[in-house]
C-alpha atoms as a PDB file:
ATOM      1  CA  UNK A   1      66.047  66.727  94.595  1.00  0.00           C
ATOM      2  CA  UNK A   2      68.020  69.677  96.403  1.00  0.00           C
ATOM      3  CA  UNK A   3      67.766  72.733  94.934  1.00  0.00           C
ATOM      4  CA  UNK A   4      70.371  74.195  92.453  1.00  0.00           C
ATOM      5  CA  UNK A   5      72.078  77.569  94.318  1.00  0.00           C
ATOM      6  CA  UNK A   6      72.546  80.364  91.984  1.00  0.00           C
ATOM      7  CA  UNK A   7      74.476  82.413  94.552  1.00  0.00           C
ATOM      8  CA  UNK A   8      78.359  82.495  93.074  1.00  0.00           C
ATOM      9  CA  UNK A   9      80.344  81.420  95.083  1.00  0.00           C
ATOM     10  CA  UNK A  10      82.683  83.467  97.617  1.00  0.00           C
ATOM     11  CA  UNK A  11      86.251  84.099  98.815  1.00  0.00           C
ATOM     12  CA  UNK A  12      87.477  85.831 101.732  1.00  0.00           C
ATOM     13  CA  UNK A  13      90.346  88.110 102.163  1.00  0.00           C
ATOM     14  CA  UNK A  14      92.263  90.063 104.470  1.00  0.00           C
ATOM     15  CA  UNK A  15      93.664  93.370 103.763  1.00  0.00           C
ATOM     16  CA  UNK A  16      96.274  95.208 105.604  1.00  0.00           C
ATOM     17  CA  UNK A  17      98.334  98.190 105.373  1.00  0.00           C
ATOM     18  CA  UNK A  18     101.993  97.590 105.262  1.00  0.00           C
ATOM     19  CA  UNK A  19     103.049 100.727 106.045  1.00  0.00           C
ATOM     20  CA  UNK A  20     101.179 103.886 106.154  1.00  0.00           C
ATOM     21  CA  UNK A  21      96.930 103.631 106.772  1.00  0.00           C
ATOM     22  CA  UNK A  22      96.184 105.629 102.943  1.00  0.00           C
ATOM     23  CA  UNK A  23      97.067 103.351 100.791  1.00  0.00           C
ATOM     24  CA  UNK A  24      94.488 101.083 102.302  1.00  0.00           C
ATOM     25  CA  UNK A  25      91.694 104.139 102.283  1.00  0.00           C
ATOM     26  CA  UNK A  26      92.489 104.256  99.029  1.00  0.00           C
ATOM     27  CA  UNK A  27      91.784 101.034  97.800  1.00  0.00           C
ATOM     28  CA  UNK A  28      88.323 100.726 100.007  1.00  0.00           C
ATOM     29  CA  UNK A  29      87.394 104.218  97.780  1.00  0.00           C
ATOM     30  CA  UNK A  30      88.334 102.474  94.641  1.00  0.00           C
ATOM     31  CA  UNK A  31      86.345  98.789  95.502  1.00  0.00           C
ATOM     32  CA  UNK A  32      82.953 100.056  96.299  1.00  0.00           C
ATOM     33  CA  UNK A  33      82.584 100.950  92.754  1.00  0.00           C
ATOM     34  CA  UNK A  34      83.706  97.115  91.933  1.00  0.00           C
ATOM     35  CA  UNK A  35      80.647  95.117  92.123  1.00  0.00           C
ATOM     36  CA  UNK A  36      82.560  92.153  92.275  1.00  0.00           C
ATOM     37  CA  UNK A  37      83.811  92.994  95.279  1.00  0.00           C
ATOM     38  CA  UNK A  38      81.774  93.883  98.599  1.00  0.00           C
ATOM     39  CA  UNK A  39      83.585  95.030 101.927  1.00  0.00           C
ATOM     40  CA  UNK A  40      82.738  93.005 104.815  1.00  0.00           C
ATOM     41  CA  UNK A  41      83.949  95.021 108.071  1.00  0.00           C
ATOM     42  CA  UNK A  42      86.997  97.218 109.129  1.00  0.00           C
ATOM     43  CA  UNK A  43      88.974  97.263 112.106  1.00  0.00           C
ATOM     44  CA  UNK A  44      91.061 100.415 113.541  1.00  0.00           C
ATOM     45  CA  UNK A  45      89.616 103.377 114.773  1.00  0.00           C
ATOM     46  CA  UNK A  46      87.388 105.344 112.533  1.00  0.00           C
ATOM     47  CA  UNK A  47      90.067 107.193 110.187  1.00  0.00           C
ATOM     48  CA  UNK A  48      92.804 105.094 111.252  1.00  0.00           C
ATOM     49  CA  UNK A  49      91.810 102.163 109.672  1.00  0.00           C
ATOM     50  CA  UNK A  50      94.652  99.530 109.302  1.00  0.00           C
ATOM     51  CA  UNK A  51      92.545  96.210 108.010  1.00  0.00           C
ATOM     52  CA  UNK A  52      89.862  95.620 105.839  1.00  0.00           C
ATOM     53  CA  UNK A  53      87.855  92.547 105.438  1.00  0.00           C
ATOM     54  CA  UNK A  54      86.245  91.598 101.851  1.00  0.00           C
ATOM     55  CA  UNK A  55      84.111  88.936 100.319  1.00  0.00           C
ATOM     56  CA  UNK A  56      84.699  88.671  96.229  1.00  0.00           C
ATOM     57  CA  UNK A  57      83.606  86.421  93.826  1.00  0.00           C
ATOM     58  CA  UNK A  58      85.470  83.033  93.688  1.00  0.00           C
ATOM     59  CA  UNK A  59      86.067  83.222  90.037  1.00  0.00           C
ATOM     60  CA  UNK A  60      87.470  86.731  90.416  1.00  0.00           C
ATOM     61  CA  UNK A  61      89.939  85.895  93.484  1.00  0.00           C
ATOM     62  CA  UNK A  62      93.134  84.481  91.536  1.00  0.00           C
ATOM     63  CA  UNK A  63      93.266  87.473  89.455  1.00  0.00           C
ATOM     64  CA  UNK A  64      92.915  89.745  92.765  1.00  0.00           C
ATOM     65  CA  UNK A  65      95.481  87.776  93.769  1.00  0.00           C
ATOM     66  CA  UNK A  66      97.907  88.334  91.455  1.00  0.00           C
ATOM     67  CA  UNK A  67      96.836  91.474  91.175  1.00  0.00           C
ATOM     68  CA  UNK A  68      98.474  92.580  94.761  1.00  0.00           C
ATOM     69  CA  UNK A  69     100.784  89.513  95.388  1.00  0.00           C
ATOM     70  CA  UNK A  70     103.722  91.864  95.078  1.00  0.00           C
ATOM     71  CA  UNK A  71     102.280  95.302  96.521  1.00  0.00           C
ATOM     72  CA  UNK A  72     104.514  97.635  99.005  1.00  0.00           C
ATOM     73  CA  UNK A  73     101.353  99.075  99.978  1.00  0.00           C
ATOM     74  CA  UNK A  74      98.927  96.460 100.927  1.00  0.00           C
ATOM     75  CA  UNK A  75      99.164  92.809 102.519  1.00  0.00           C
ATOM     76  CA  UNK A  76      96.552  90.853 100.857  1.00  0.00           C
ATOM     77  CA  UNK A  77      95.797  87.285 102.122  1.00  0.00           C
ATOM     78  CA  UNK A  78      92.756  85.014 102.577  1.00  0.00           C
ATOM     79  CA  UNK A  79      91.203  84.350 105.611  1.00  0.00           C
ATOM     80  CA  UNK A  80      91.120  81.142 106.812  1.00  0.00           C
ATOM     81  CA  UNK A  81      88.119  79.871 109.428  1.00  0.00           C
ATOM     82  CA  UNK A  82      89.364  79.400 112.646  1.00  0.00           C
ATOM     83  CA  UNK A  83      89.942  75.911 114.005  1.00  0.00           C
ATOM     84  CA  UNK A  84      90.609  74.587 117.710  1.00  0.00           C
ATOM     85  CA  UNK A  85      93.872  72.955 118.484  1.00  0.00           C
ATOM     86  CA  UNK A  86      94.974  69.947 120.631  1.00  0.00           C
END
């Protein structure tokens, strides 16, 4: 018999500044106190950071979702794996 996983599952998103760099320093100060939600990597150079990348608990993501769906500060979407085309 396999064994039973007790890892919860996980979502990946995709976070992006849509205008000025802040507002995305500013939520990366405010999730590492979420323990729901753990930051992955970061890409622009250091203090200039324009995209963040975040792993959160599955049962957690639609109301993250929500959450930022209408933001004018951040672009939130998931990441999708890569796949080769034709």
């Amino acid at each position: 018999m396999p064994a039973t996983s007790t890892v919860p599952a996980r979502s990946r998103y995709i976070i992006r500044a849509r205008g000025e760099p802040p507002a995305l320093a500013a939520f990366i100060d405010i999730i590492r106190g979420d323990p729901d939600i753990a930051l992955v990597d970061t890409i622009g150079p250091p203090g200039q950071v324009h995209t963040a990348v975040i792993d959160i608990a599955t049962d957690k993501a639609p109301q993250f979702e929500r959450r930022f769906f209408h933001s004018d500060e951040l672009i939130v979407e998931r990441d999708q794996p890569l796949s080769m085309s034709d």
